[in-house]
N, C-alpha and C. Protein backbone atom coordinates (compact mmCIF):
# COMPACT_ATOMS: atom_id res chain seq x y z
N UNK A 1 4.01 -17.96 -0.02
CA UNK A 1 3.61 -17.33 -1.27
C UNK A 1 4.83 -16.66 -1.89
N UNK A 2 4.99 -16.82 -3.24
CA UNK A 2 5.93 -15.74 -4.26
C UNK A 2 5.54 -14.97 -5.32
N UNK A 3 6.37 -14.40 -5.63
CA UNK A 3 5.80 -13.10 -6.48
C UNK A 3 4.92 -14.16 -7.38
N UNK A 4 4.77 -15.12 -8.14
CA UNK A 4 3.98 -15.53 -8.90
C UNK A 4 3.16 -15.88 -8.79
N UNK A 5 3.04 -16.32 -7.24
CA UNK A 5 1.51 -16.29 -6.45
C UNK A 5 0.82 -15.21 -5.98
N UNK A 6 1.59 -14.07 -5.94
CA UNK A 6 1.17 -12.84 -5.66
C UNK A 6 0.60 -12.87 -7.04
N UNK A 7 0.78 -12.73 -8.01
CA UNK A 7 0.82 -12.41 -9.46
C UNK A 7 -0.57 -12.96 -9.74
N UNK A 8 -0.91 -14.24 -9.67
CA UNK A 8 -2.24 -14.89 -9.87
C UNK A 8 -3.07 -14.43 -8.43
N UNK A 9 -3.11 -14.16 -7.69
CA UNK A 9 -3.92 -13.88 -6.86
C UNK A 9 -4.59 -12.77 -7.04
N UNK A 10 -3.40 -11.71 -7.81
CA UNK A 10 -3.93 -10.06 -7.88
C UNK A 10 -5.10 -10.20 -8.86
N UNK A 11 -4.83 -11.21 -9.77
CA UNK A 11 -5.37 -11.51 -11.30
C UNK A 11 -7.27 -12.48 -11.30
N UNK A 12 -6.85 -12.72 -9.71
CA UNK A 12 -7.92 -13.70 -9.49
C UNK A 12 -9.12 -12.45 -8.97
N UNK A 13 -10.29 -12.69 -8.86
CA UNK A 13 -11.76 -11.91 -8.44
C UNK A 13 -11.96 -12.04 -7.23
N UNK A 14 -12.21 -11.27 -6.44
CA UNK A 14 -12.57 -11.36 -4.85
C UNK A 14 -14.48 -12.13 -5.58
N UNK A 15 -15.18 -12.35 -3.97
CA UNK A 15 -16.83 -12.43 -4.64
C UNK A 15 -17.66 -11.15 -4.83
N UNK A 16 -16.82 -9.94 -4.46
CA UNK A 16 -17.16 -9.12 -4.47
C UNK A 16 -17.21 -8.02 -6.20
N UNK A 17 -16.36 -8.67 -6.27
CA UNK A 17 -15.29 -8.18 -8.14
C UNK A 17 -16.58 -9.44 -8.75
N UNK A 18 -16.74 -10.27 -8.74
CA UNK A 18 -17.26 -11.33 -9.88
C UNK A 18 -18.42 -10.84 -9.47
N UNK A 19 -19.18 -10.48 -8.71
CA UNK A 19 -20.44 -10.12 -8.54
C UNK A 19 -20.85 -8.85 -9.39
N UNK A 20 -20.16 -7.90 -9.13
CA UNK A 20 -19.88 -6.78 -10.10
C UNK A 20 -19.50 -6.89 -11.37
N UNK A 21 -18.68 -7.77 -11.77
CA UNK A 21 -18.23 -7.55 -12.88
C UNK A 21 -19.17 -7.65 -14.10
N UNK A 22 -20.75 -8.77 -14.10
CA UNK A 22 -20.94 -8.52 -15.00
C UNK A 22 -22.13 -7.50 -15.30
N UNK A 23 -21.64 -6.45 -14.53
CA UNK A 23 -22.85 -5.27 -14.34
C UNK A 23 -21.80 -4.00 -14.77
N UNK A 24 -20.91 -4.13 -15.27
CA UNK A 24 -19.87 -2.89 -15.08
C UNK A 24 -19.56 -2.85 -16.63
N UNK A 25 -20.18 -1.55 -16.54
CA UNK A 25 -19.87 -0.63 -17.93
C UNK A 25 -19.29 0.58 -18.01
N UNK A 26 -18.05 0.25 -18.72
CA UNK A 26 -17.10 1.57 -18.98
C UNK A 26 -17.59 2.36 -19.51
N UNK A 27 -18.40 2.58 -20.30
CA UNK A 27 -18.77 3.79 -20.76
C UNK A 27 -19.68 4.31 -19.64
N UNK A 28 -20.46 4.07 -18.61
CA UNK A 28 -21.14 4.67 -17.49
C UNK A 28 -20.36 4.60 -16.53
N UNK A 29 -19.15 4.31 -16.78
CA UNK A 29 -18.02 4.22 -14.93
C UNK A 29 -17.05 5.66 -15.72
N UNK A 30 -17.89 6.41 -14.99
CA UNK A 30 -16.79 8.26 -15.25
C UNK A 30 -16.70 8.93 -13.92
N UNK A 31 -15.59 9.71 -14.14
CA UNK A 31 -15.20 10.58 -12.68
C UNK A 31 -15.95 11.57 -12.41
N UNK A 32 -16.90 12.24 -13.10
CA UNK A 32 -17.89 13.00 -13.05
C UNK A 32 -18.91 12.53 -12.59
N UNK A 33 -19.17 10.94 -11.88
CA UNK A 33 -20.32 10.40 -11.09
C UNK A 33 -19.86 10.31 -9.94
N UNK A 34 -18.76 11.13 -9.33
CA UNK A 34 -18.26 10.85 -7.80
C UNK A 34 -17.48 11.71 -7.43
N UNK A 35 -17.36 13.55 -8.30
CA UNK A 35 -17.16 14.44 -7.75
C UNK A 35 -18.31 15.16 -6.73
N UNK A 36 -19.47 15.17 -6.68
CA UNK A 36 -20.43 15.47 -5.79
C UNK A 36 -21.39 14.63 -4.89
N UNK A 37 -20.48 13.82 -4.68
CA UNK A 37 -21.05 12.61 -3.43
C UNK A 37 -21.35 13.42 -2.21
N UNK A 38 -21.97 12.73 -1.44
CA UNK A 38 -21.86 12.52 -0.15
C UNK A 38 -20.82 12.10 0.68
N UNK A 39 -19.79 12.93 1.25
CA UNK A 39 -18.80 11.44 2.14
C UNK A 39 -19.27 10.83 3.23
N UNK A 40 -18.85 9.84 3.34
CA UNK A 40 -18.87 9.16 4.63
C UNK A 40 -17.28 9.01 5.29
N UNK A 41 -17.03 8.71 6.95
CA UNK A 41 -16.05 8.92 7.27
C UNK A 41 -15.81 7.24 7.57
N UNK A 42 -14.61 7.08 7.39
CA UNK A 42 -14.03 5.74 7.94
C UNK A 42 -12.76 5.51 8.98
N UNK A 43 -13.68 5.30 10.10
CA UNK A 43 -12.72 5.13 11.91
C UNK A 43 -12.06 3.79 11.92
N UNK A 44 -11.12 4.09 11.97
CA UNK A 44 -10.14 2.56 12.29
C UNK A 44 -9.30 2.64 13.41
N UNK A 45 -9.10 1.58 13.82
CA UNK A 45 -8.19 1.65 15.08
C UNK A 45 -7.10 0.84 14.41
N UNK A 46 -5.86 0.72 14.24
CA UNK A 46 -4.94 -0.42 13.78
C UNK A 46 -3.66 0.43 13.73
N UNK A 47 -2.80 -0.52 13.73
CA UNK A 47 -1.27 0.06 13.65
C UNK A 47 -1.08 -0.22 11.87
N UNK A 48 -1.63 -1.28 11.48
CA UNK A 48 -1.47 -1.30 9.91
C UNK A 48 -2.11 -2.14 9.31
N UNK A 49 -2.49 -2.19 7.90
CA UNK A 49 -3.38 -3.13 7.07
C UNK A 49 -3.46 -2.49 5.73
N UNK A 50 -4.00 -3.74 5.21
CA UNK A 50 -3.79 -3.92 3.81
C UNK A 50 -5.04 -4.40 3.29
N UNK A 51 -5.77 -3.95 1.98
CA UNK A 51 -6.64 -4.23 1.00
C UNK A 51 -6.20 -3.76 -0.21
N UNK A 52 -6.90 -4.84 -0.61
CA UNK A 52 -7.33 -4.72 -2.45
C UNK A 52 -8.81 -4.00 -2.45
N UNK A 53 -8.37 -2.85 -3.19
CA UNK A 53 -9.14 -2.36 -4.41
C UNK A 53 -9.97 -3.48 -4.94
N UNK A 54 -11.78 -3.26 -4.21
CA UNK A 54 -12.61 -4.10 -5.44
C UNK A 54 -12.63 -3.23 -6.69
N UNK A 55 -12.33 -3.73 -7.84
CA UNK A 55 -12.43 -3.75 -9.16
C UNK A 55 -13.90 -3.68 -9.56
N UNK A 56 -14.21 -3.16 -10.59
CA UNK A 56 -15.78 -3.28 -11.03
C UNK A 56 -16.66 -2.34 -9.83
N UNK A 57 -16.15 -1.99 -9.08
CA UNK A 57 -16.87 -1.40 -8.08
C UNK A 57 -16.81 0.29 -7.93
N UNK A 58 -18.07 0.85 -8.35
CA UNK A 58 -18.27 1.91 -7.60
C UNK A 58 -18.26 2.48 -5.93
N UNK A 59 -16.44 3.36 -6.14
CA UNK A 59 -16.09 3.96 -4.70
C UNK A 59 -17.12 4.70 -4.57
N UNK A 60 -17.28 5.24 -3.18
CA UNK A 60 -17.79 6.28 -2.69
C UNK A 60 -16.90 7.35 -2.06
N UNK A 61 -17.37 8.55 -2.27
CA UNK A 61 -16.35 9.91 -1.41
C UNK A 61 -16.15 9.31 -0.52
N UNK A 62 -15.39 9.64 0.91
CA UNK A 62 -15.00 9.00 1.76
C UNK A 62 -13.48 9.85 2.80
N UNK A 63 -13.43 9.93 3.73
CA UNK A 63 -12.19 10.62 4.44
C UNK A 63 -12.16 9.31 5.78
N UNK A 64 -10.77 9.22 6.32
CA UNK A 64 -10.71 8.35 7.14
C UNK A 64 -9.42 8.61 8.09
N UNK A 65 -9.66 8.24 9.60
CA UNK A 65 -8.39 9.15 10.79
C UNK A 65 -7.30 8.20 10.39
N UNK A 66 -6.88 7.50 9.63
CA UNK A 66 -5.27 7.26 9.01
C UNK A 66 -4.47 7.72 7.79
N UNK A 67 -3.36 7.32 7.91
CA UNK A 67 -2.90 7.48 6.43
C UNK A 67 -2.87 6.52 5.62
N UNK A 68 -3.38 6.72 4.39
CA UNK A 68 -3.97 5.96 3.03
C UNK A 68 -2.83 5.35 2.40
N UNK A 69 -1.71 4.67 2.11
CA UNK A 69 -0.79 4.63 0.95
C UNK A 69 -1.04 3.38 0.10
N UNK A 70 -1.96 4.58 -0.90
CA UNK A 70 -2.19 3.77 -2.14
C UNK A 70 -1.19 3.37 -2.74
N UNK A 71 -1.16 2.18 -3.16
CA UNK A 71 -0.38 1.74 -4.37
C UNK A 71 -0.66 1.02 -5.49
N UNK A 72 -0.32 1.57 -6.70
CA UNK A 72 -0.78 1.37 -8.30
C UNK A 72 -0.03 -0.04 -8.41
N UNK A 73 -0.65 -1.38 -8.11
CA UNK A 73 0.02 -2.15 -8.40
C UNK A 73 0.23 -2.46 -10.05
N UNK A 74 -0.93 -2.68 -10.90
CA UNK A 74 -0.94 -2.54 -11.93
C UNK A 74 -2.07 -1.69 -13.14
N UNK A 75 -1.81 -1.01 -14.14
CA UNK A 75 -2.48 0.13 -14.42
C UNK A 75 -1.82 1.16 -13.82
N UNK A 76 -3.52 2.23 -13.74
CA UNK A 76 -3.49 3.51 -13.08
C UNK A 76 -4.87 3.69 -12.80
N UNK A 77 -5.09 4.85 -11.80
CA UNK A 77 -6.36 5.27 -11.31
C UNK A 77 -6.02 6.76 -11.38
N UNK A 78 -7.29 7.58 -11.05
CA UNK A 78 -7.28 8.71 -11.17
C UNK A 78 -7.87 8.81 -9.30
N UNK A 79 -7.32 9.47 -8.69
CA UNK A 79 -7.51 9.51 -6.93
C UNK A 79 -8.48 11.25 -7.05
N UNK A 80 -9.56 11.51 -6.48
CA UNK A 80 -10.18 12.20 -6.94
C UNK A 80 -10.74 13.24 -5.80
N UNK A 81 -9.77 14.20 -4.74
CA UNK A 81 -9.99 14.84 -3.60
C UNK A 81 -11.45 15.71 -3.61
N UNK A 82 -11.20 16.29 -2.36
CA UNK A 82 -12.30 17.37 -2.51
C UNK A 82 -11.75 18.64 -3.51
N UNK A 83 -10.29 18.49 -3.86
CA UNK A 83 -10.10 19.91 -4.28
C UNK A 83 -8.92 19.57 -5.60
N UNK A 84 -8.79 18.39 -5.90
CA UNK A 84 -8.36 18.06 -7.16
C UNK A 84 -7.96 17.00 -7.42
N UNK A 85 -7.73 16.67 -8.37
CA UNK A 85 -7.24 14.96 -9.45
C UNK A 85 -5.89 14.56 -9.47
N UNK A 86 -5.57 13.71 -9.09
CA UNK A 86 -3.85 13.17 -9.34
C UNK A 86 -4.01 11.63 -10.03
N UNK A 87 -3.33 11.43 -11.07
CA UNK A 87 -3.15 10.02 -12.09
C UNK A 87 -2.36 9.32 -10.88
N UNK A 88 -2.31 8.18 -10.65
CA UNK A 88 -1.20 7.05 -10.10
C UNK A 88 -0.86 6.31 -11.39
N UNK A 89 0.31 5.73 -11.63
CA UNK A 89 0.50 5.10 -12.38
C UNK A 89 1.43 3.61 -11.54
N UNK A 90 1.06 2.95 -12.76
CA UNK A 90 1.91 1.77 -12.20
C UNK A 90 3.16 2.11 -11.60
N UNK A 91 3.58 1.28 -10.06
CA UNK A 91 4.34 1.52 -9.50
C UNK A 91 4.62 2.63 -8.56
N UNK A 92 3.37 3.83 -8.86
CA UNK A 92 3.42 4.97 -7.81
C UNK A 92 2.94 4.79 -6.65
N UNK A 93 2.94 5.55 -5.73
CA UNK A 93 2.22 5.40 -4.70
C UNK A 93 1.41 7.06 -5.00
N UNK A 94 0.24 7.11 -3.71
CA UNK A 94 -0.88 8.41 -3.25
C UNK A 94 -0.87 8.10 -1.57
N UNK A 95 -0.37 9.00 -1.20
CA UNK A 95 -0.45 8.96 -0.01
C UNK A 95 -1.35 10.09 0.74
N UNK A 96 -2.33 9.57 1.35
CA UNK A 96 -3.72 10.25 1.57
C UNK A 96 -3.86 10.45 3.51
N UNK A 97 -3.71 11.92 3.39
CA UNK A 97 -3.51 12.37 4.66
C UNK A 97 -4.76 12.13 5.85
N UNK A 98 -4.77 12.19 6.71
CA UNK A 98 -5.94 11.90 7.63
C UNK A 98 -6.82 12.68 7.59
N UNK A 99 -8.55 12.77 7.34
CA UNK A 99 -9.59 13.88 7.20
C UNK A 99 -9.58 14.26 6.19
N UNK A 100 -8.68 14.05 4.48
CA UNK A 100 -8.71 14.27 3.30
C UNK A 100 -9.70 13.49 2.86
N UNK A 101 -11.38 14.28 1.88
CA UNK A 101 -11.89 13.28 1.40
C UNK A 101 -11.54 12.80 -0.25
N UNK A 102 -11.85 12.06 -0.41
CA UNK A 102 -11.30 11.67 -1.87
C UNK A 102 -11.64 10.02 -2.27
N UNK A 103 -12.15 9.54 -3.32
CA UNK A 103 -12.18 8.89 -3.81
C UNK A 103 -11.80 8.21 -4.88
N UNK A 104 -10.79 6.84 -4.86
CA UNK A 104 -9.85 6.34 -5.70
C UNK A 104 -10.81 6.10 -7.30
N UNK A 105 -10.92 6.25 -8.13
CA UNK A 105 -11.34 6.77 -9.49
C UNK A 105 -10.59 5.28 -10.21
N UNK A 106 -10.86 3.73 -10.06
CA UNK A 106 -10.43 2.48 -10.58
C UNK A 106 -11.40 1.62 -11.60
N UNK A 107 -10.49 2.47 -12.92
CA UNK A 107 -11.47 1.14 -14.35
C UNK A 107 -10.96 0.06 -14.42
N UNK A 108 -12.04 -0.89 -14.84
CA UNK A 108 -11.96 -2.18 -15.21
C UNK A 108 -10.79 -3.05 -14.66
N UNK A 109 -10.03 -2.85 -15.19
CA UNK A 109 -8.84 -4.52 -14.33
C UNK A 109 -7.96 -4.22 -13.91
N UNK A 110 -7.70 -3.17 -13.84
CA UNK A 110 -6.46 -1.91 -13.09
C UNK A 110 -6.34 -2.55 -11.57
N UNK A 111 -5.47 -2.41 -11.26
CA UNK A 111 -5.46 -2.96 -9.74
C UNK A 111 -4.46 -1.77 -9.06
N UNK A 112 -5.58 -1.62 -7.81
CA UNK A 112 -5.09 -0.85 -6.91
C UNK A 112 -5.35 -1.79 -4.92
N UNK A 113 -4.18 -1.56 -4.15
CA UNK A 113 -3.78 -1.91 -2.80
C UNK A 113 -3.53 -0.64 -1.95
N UNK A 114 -3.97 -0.81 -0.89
CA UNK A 114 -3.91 0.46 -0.07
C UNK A 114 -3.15 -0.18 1.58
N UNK A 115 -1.89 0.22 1.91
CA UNK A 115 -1.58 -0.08 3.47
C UNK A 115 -2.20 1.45 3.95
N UNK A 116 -2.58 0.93 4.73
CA UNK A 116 -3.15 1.75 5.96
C UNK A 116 -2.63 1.85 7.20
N UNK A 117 -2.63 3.01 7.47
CA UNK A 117 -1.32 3.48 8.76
C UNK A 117 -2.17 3.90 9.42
N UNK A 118 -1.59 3.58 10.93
CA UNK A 118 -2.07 3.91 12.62
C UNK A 118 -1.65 5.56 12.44
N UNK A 119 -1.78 6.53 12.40
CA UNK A 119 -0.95 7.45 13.27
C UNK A 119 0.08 7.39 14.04
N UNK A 120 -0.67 6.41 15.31
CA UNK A 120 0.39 5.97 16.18
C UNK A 120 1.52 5.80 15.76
N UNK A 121 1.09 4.57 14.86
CA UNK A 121 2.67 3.21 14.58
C UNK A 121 3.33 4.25 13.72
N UNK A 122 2.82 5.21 12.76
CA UNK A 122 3.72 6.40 11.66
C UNK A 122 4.46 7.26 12.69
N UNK A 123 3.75 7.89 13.39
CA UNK A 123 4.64 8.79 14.24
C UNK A 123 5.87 8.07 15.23
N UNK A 124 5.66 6.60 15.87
CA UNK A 124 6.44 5.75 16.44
C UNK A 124 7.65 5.92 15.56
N UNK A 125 7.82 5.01 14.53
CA UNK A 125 8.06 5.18 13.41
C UNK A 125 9.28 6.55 13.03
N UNK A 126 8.77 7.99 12.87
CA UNK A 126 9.03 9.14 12.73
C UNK A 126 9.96 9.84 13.34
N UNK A 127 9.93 9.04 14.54
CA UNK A 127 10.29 9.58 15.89
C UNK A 127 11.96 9.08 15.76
N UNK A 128 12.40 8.23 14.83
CA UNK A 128 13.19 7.45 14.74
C UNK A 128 14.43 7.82 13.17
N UNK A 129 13.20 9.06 12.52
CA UNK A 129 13.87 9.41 11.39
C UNK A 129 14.53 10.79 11.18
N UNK A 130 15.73 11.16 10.98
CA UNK A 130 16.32 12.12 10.90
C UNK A 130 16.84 12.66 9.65
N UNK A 131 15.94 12.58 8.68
CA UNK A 131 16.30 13.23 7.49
C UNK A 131 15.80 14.43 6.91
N UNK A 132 15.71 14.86 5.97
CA UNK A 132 14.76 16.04 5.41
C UNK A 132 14.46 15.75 4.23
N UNK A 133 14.13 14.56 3.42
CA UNK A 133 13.16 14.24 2.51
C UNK A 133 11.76 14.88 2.50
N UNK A 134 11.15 14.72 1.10
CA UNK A 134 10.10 15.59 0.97
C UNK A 134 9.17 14.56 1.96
N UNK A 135 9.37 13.29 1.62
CA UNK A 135 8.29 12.13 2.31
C UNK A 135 8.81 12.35 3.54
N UNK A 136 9.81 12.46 4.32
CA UNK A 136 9.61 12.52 5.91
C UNK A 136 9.13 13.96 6.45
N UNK A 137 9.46 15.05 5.83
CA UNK A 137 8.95 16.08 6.13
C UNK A 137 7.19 16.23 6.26
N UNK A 138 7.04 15.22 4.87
CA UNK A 138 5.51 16.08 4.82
C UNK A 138 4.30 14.78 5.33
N UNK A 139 5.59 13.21 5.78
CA UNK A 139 4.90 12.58 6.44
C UNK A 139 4.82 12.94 8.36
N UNK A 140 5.89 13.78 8.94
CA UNK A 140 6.11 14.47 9.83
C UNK A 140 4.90 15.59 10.41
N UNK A 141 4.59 16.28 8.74
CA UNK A 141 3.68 17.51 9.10
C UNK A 141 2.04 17.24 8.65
N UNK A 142 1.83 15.44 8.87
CA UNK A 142 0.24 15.53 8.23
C UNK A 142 -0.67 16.40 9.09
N UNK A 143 -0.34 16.47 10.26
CA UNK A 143 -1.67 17.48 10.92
C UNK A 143 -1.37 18.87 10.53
N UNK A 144 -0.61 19.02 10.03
CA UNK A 144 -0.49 20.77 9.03
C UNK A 144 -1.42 20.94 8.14
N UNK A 145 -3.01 21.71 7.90
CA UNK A 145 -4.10 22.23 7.73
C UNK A 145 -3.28 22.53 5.99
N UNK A 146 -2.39 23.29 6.22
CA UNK A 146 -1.49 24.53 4.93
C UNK A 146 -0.62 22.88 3.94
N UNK A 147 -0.51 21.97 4.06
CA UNK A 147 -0.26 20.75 3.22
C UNK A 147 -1.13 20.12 2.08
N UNK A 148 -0.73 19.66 1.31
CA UNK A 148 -1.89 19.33 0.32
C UNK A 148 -2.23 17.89 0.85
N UNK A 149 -3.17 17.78 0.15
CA UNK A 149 -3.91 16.72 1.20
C UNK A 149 -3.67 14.97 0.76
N UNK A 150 -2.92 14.97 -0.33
CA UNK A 150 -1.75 13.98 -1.05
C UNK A 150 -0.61 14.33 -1.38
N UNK A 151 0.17 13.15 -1.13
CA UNK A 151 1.57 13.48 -2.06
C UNK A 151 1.75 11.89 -2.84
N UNK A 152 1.69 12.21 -4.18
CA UNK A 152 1.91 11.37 -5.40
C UNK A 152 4.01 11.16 -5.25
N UNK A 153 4.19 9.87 -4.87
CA UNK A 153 5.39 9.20 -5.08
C UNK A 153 5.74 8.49 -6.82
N UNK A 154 6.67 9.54 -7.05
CA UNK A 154 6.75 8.81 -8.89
C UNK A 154 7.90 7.58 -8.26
N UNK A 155 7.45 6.41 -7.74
CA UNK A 155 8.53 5.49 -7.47
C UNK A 155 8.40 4.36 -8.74
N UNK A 156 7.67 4.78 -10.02
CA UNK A 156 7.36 3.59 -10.64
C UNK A 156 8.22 2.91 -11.47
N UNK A 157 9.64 3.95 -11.36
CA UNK A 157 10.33 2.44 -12.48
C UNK A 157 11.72 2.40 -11.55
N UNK A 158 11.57 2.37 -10.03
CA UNK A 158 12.14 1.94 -9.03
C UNK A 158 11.94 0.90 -8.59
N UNK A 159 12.49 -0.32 -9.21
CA UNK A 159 12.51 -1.69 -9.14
C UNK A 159 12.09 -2.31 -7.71
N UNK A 160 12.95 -1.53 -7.01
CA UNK A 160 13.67 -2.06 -5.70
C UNK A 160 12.51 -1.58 -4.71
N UNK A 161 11.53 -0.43 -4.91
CA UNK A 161 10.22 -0.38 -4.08
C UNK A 161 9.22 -0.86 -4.71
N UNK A 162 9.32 -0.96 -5.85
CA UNK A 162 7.90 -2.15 -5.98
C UNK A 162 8.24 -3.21 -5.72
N UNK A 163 9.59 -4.25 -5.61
CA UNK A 163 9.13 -5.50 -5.01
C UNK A 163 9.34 -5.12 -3.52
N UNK A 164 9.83 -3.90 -3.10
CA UNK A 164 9.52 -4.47 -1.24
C UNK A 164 8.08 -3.90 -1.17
N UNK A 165 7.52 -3.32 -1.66
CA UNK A 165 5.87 -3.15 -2.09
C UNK A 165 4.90 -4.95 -1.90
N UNK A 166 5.70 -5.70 -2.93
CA UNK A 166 5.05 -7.29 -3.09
C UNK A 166 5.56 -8.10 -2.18
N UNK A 167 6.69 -7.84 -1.78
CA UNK A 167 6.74 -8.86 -0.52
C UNK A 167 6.16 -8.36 0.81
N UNK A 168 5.38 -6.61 1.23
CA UNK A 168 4.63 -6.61 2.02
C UNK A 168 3.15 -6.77 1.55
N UNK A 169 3.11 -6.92 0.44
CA UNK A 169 1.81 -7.65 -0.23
C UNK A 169 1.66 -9.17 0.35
N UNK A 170 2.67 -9.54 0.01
CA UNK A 170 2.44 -11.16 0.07
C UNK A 170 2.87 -11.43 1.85
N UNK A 171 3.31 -10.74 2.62
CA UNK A 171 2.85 -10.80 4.30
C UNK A 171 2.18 -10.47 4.67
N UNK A 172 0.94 -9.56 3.67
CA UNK A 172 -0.28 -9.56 3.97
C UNK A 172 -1.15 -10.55 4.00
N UNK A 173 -1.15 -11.39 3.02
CA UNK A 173 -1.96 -12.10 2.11
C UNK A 173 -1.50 -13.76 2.40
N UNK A 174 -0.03 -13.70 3.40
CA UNK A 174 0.53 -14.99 4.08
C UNK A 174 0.01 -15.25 5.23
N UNK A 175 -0.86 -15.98 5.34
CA UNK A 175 -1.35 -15.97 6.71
C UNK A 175 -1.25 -17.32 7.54
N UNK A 176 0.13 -18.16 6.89
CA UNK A 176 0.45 -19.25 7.30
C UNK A 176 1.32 -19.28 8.63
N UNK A 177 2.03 -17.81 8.14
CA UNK A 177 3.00 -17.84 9.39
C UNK A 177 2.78 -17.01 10.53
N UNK A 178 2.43 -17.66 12.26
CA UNK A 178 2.40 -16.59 13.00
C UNK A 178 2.97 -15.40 13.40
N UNK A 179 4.14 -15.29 12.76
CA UNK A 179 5.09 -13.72 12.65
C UNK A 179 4.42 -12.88 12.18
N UNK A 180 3.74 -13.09 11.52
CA UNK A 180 3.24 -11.85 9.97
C UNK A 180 3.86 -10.73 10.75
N UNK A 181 2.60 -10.53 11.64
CA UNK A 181 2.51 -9.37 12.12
C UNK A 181 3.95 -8.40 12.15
N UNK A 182 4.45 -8.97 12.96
CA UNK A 182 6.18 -8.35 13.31
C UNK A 182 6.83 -8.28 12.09
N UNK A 183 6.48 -8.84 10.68
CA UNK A 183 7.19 -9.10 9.18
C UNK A 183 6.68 -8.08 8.70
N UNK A 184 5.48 -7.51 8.78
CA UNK A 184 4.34 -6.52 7.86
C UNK A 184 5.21 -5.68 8.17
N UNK A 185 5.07 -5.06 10.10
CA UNK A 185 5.55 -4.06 10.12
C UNK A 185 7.20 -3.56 9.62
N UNK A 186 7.52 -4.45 9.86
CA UNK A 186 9.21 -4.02 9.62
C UNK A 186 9.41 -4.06 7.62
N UNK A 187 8.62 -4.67 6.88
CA UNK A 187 8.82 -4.16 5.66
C UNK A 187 8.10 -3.30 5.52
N UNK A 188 6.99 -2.76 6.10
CA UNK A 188 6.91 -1.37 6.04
C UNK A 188 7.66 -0.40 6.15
N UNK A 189 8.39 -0.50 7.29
CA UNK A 189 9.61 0.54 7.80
C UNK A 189 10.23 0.37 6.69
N UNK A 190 10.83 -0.67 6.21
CA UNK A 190 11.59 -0.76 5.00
C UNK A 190 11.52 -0.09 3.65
N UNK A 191 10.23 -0.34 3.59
CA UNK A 191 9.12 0.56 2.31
C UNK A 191 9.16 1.99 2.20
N UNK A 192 9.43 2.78 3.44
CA UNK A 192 9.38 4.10 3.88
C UNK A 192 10.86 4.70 3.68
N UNK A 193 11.98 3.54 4.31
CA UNK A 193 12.91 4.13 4.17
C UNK A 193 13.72 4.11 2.74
């Protein structure tokens, strides 16, 4: 796959998006129908993974034991915590701490991707980094209670992380080659550093 197959794929409908879509009305899709949800929690076991954002689809509140790193592939969303609102814009990332609830806030054809981090494999990872960036510090201190419970990355007119962004898109989404696995992770590392 290449970026232009990445490109039509993002553009294409899961059955989940075409099922929805022709039930979805912008004027009844507002952020004021999913500040007083219910959450539910979401347990994963994995060192890492990747989804698309269904489109047309009403999120639910939601908190989950990894870290979230949303990314605004195209558009923006409004990410919507228990305790306040942050815009993503194209090219940003939201990086959503473990036990934070919050729900991604995505109109109409906006496209949003989320890698999802082990703990484990982040702290593995961590263990390996010696800097004092705001992102290694405050990816260092997610079990710190006193942290906000996102940190919004303005990486969006940083060329050079949105395509290593699409080429761990498209080793997601390559499932021809038996490497992936060992490819995902290491452009992740890449992504981080």
């Amino acid at each position: 796959m290449d970026y232009n197959e990445l490109r039509v794929c993002m553009q294409s409908y899961t059955p989940v998006e075409m099922a929805n879509k022709p039930f979805y009305d912008e004027e009844k899709f507002q952020p004021d129908n999913y500040r007083d949800q219910k959450a539910y929690t979401n347990v994963q076991k994995f060192d890492l993974n990747f989804q698309r954002h269904s489109r047309f689809t009403h999120h639910r509140l939601h908190m989950h034991n990894f870290v979230e790193f949303m990314f605004m592939y195209e558009g923006e969303c409004l990410n919507i915590t228990d305790t306040s609102e942050v815009l993503i814009h194209e090219g940003e990332f939201c990086i959503i701490t473990p036990g934070a609830c919050h729900v991604p806030f995505v109109k109409g054809e906006n496209k949003l991707v989320n890698f999802c981090v082990g703990m484990d494999f982040l702290n593995e990872f961590l263990t390996h980094i010696e800097d004092d960036s705001k992102l290694t510090i405050y990816l260092k201190s997610l079990r710190n209670d006193s942290l906000p419970k996102y940190l919004r990355i303005k990486s969006g007119r940083n060329r050079e992380v949105f395509e290593c962004s699409e080429r761990l898109m498209i080793a997601f989404l390559e499932v021809e080659w038996s490497g992936s696995n060992v490819e995902q992770k290491c452009l992740f590392n890449e992504l981080l550093m």
